[in-house]
N, C-alpha and C. Protein backbone atom coordinates (compact mmCIF):
# COMPACT_ATOMS: atom_id res chain seq x y z
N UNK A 1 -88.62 87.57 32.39
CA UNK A 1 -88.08 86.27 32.08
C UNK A 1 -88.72 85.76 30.80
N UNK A 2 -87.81 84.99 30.02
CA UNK A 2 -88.50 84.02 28.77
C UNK A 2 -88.34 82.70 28.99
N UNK A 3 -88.83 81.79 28.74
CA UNK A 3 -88.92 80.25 28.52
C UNK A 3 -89.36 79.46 27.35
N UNK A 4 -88.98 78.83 27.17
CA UNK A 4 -89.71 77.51 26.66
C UNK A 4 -89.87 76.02 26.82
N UNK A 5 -90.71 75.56 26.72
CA UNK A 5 -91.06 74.33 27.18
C UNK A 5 -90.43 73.19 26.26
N UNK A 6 -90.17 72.21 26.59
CA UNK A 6 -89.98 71.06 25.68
C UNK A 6 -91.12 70.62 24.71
N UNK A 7 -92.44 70.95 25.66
CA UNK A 7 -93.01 70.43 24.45
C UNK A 7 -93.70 71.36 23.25
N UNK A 8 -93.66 72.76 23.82
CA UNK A 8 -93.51 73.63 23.01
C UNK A 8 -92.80 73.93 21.44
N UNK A 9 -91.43 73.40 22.07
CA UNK A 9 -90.14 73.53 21.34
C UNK A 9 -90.43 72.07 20.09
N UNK A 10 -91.08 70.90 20.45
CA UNK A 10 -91.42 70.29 19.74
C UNK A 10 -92.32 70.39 18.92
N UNK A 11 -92.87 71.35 18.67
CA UNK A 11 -94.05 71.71 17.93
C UNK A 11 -93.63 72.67 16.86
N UNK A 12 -92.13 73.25 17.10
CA UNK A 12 -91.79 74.03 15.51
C UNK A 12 -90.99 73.53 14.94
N UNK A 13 -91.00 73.68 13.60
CA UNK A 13 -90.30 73.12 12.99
C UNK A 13 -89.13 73.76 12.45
N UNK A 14 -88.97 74.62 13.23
CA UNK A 14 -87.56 75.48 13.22
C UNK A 14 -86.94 75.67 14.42
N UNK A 15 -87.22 74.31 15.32
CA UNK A 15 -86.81 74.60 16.68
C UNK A 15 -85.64 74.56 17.30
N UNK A 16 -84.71 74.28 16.24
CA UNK A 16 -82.88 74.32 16.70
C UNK A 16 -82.70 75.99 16.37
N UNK A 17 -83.40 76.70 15.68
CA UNK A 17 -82.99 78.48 15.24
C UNK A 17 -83.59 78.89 16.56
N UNK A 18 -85.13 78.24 16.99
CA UNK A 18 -85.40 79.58 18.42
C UNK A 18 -85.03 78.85 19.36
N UNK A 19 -84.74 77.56 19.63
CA UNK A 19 -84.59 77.18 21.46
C UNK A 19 -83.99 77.92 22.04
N UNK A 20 -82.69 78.64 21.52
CA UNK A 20 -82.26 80.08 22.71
C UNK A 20 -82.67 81.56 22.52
N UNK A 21 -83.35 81.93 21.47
CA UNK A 21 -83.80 82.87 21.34
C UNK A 21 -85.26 83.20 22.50
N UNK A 22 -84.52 84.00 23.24
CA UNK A 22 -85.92 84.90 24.25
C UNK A 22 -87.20 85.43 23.49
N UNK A 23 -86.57 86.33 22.29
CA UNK A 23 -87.39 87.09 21.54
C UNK A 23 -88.64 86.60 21.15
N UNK A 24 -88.81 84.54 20.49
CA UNK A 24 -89.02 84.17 20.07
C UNK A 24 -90.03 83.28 20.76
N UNK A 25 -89.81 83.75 22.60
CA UNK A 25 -90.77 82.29 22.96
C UNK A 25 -91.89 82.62 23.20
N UNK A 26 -92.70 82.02 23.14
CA UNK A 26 -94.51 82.09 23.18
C UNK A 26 -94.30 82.88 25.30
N UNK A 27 -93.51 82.44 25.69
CA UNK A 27 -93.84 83.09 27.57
C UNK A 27 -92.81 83.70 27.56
N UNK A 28 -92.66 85.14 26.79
CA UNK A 28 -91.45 85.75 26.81
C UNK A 28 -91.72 86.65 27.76
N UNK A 29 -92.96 86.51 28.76
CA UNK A 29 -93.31 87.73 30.01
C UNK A 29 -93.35 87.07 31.21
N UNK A 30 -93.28 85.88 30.91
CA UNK A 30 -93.34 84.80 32.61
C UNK A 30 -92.55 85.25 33.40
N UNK A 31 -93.31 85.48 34.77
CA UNK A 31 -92.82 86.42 35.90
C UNK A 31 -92.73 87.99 36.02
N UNK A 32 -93.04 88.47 34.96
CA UNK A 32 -92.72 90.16 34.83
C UNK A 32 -93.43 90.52 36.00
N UNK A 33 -94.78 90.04 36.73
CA UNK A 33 -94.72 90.94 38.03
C UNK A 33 -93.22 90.42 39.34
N UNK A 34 -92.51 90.06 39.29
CA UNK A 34 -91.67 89.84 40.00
C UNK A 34 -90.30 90.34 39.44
N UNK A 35 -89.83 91.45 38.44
CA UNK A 35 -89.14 91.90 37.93
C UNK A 35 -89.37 93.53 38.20
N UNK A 36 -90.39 93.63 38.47
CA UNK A 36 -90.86 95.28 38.91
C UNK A 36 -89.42 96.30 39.06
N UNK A 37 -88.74 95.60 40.25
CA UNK A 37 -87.80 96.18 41.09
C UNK A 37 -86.08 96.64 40.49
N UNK A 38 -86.26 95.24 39.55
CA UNK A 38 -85.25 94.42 38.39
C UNK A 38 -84.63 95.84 37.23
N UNK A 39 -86.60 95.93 36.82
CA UNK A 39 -86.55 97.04 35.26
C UNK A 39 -86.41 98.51 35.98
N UNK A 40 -87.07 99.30 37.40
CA UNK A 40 -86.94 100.31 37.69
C UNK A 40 -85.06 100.34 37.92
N UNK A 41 -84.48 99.50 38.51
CA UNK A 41 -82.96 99.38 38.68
C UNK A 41 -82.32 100.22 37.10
N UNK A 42 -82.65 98.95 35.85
CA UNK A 42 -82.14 98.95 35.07
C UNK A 42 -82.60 100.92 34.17
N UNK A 43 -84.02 100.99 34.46
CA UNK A 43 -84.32 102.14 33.99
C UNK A 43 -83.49 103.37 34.36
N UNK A 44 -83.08 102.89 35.55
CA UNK A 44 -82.26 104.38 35.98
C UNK A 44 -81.14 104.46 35.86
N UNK A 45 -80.34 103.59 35.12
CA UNK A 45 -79.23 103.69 34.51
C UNK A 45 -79.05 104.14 32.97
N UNK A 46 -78.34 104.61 32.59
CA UNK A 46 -78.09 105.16 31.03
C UNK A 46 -78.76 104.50 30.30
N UNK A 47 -79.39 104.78 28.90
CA UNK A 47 -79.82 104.07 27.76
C UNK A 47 -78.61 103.58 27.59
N UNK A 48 -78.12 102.63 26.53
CA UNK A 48 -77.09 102.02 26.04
C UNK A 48 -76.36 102.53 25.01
N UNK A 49 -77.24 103.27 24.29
CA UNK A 49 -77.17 103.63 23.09
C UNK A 49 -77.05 105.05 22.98
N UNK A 50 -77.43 105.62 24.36
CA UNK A 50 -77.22 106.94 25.08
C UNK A 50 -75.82 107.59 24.94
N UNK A 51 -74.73 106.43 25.52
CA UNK A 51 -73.55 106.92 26.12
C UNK A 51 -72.90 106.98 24.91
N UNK A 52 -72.23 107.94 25.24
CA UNK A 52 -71.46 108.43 24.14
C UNK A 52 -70.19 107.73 23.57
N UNK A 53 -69.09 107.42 24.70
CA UNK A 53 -68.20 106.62 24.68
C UNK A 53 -68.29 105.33 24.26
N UNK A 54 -67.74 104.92 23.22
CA UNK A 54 -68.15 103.21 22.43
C UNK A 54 -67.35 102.36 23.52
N UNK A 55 -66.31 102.50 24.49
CA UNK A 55 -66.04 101.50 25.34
C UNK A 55 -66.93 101.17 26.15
N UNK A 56 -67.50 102.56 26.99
CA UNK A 56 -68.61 102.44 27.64
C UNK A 56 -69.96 101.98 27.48
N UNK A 57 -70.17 102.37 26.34
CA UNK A 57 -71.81 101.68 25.99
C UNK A 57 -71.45 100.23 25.76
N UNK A 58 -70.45 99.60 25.09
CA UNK A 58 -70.49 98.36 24.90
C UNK A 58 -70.16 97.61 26.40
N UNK A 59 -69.19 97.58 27.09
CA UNK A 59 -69.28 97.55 28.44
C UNK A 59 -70.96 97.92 29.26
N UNK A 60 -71.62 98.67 29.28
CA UNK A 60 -73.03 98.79 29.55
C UNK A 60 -74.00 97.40 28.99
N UNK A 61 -73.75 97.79 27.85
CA UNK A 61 -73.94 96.21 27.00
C UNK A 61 -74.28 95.18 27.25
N UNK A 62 -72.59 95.03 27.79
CA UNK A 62 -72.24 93.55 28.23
C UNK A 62 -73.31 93.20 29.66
N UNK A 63 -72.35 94.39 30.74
CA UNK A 63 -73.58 94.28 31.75
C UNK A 63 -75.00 93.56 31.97
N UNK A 64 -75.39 94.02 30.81
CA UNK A 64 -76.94 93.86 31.31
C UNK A 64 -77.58 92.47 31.34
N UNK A 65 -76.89 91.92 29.59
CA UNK A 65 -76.96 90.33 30.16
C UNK A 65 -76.73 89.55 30.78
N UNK A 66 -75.52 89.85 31.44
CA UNK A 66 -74.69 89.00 32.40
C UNK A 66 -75.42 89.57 33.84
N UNK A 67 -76.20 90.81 33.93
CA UNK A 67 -76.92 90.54 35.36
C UNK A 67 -77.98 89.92 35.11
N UNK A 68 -78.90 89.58 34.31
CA UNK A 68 -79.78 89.07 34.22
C UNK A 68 -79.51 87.61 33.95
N UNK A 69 -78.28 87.14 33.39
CA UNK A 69 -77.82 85.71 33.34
C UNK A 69 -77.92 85.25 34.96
N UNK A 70 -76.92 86.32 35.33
CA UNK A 70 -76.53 86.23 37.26
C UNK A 70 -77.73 85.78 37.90
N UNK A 71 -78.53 86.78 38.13
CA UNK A 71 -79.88 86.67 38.56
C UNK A 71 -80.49 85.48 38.34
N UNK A 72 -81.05 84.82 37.31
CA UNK A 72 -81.65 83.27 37.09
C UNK A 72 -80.94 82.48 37.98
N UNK A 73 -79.25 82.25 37.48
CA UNK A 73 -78.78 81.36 38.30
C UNK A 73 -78.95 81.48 39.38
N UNK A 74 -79.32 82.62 39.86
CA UNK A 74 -78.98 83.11 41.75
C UNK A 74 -80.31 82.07 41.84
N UNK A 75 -81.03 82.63 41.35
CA UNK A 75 -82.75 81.83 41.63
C UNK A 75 -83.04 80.67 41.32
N UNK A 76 -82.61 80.38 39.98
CA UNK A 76 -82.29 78.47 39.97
C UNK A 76 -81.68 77.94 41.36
N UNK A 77 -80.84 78.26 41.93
CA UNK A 77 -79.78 77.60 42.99
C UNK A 77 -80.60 77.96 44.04
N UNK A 78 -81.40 78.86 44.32
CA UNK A 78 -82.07 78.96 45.26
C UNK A 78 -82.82 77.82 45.52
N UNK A 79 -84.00 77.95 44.22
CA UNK A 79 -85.22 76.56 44.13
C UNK A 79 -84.64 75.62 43.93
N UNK A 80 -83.06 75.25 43.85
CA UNK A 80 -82.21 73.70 43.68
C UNK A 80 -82.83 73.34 42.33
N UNK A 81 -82.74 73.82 41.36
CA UNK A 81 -83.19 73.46 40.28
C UNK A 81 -81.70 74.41 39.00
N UNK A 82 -81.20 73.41 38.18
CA UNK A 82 -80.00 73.77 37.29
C UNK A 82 -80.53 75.21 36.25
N UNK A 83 -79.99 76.43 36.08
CA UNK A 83 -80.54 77.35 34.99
C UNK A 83 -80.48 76.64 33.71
N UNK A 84 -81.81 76.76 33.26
CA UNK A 84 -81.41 76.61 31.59
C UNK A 84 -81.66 77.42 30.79
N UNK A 85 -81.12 77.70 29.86
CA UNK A 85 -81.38 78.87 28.46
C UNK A 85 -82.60 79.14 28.53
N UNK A 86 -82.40 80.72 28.19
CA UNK A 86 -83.66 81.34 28.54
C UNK A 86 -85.18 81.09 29.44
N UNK A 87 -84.52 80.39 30.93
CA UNK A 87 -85.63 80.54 31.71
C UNK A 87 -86.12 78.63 31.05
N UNK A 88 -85.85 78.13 30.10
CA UNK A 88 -86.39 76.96 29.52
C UNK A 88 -87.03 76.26 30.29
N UNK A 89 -87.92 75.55 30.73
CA UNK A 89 -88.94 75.10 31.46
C UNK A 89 -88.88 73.63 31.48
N UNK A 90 -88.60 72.82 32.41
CA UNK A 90 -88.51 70.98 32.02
C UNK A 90 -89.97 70.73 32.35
N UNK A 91 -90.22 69.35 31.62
CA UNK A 91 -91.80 69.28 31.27
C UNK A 91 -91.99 68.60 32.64
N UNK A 92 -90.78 67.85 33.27
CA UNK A 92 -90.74 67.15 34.50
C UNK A 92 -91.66 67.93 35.91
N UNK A 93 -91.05 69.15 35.57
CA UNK A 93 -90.99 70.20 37.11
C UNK A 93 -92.31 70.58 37.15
């Protein structure tokens, strides 16, 4: 998972370019021991870049974000709390 905080996000001054960028947030590992199960899943499926077929790899592609989009929300709705972009963290909670 990645996040960022509000008050994080207030502290750069380029903070409308990263607020959705994962790549970019200072807790771009928050939770990785609870993903264990998540990355061995994903490992045992094709590289992306592997498959030969361009429908297929891009379809693979698509996949991967949209389970990992899936997933948050599943877990936001669990803890009754709304998903926000990238895992984003309210200073409230």
């Amino acid at each position: 998972m990645s996040a960022w905080s509000h008050e994080t996000l207030a502290q750069r001054p380029d903070a409308d370019e990263v607020r959705y960028s994962c790549a970019d947030s200072p807790f771009s590992i928050l939770g990785e021991q609870y993903l264990k199960s998540a990355r061995e899943l994903f490992a045992a499926r094709s590289a992306v870049f592997d498959i030969a077929e361009d429908d297929a790899s891009d379809a693979e592609f698509d996949l991967r974000p949209r389970a990992m989009e899936t997933v948050s929300a599943r877990l936001a709705q669990m803890s009754g709390r709304s998903p926000l972009p990238c895992g984003e963290i309210r200073s409230d909670q």
